[in-house]
C-alpha atoms as a PDB file:
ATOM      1  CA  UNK A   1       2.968  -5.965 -18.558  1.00  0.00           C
ATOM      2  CA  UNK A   2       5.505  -3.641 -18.008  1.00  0.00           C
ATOM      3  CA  UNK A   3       2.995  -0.585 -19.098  1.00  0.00           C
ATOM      4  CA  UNK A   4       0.707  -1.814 -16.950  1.00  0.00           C
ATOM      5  CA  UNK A   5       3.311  -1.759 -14.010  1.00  0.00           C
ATOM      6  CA  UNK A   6       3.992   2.060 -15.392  1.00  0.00           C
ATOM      7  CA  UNK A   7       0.286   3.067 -15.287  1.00  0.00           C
ATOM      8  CA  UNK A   8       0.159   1.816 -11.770  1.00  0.00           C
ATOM      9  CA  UNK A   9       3.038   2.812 -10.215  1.00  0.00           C
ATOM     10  CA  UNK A  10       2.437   6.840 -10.603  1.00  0.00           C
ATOM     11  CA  UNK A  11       1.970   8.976  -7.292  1.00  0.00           C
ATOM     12  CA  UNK A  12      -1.674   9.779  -8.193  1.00  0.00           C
ATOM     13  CA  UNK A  13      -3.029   6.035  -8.047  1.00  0.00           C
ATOM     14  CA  UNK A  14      -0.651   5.277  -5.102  1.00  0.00           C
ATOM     15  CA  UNK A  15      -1.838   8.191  -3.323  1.00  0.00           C
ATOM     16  CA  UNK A  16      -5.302   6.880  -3.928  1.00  0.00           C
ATOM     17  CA  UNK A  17      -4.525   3.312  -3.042  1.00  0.00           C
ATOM     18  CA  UNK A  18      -3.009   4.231   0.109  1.00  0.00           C
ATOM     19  CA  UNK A  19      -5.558   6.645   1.351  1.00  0.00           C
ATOM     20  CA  UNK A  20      -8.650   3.947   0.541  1.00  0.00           C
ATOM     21  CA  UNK A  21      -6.880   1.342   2.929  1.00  0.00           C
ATOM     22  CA  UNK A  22      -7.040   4.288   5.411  1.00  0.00           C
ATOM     23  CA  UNK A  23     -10.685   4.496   4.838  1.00  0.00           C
ATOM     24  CA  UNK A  24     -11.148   0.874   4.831  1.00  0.00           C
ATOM     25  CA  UNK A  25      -9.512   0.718   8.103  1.00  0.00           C
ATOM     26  CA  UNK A  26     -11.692   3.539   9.458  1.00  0.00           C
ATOM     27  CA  UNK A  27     -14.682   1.898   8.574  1.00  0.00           C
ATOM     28  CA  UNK A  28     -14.181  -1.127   9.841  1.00  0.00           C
ATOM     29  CA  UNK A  29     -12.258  -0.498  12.922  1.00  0.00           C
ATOM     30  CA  UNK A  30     -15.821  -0.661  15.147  1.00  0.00           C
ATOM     31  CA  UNK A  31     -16.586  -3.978  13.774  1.00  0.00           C
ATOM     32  CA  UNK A  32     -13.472  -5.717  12.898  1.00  0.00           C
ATOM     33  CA  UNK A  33     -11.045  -6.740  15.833  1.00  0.00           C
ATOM     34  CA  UNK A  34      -8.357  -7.372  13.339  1.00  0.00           C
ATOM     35  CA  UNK A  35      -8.492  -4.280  10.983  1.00  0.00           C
ATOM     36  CA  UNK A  36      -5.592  -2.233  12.059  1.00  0.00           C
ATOM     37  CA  UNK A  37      -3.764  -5.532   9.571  1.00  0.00           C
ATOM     38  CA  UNK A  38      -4.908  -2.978   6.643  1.00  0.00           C
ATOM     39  CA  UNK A  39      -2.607   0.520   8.363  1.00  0.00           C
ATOM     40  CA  UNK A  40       0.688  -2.451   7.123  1.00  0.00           C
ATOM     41  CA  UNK A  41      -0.820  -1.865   3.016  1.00  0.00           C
ATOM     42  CA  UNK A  42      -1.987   1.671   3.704  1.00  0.00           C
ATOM     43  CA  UNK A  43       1.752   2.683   5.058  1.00  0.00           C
ATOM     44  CA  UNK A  44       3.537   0.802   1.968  1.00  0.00           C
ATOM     45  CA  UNK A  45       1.340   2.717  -0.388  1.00  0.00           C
ATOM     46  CA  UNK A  46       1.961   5.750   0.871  1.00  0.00           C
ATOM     47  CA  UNK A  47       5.517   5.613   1.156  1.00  0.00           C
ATOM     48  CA  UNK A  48       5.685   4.209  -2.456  1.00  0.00           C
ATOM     49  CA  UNK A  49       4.124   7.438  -3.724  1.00  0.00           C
ATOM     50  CA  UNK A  50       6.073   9.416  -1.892  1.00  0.00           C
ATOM     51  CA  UNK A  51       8.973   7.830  -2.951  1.00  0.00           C
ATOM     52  CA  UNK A  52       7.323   8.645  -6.666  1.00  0.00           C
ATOM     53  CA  UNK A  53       6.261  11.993  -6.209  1.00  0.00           C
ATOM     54  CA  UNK A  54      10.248  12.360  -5.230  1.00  0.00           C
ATOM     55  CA  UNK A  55      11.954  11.193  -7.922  1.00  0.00           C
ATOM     56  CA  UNK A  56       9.447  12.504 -10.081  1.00  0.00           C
ATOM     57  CA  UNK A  57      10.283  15.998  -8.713  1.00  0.00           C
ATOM     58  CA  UNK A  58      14.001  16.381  -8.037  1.00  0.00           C
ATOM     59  CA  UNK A  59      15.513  13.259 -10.132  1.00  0.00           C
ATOM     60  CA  UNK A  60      13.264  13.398 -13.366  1.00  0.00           C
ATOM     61  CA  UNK A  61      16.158  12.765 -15.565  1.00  0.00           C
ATOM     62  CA  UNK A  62      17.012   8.998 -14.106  1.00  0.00           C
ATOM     63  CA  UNK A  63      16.002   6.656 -16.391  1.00  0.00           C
ATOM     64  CA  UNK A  64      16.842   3.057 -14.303  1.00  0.00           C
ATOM     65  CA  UNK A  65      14.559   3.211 -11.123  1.00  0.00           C
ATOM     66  CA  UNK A  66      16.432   0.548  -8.983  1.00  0.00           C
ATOM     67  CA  UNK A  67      14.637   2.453  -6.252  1.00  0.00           C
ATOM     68  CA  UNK A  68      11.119   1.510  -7.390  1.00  0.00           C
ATOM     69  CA  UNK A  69      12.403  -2.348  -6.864  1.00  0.00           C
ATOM     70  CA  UNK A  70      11.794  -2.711  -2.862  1.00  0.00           C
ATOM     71  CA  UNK A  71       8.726  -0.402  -2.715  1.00  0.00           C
ATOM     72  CA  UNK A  72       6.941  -2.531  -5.096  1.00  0.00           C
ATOM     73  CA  UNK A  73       8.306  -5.377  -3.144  1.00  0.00           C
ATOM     74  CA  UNK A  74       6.888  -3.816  -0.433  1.00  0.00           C
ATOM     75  CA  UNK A  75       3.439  -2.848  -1.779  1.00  0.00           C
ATOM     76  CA  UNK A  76       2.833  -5.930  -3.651  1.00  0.00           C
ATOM     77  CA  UNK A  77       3.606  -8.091  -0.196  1.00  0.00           C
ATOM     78  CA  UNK A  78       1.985  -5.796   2.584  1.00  0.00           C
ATOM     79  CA  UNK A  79      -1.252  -5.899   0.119  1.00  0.00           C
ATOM     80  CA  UNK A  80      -1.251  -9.883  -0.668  1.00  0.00           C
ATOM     81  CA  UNK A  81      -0.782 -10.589   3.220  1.00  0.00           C
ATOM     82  CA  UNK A  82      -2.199  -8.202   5.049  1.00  0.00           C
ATOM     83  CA  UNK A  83      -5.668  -8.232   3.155  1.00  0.00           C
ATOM     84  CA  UNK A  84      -6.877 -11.547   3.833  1.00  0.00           C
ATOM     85  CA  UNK A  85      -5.720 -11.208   7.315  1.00  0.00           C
ATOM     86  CA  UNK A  86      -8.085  -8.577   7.862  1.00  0.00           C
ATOM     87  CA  UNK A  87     -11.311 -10.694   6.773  1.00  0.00           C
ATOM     88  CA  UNK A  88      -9.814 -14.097   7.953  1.00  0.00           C
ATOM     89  CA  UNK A  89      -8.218 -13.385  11.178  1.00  0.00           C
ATOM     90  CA  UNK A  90     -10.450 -13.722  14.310  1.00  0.00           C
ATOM     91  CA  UNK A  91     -11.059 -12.493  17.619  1.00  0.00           C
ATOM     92  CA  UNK A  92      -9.422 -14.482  20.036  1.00  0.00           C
ATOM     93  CA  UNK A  93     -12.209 -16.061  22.260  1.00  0.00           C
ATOM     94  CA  UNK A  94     -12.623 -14.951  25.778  1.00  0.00           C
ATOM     95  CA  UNK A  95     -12.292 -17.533  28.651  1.00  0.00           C
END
């Protein structure tokens, strides 16, 4: 599991994870009321590889990423909620 977590959480896949919500939200923005719920995922993402590409860079010799705690926190709870939102959530009704 914990490999798995490793493989994941590098800046290239979050990079790419957090510019394909940004694409997803682009494309559906004309047809979906409720797409800007999938900028929340896309912003987590992104922060969590540049958080990554940081430590990576000027702190390569830490070995204990407490850091890496919250932003998975944060990835792994902006993506679970904010998904379903998106395709479940709709337009309020006019009167």
């Amino acid at each position: 599991m914990y490999e798995m977590i490793g493989l994941l959480y590098q800046t290239v896949p979050l990079t790419v994870g957090g510019v394909g919500f940004l694409v997803l939200y682009f494309a559906l923005r004309r047809t979906r009321w409720s797409s800007h719920y999938l900028l929340w995922p896309a912003v987590a993402w992104l922060l969590a590889a540049l958080d990554e590409w940081y430590m990576s860079t000027f702190q390569p010799q830490m070995n204990i990423r407490v850091d890496a705690l919250p932003f998975m926190l944060l990835v792994a709870t902006t993506t679970l909620s904010c998904v379903p939102m998106t395709f479940l959530h709709r337009r309020p009704q006019r009167q």
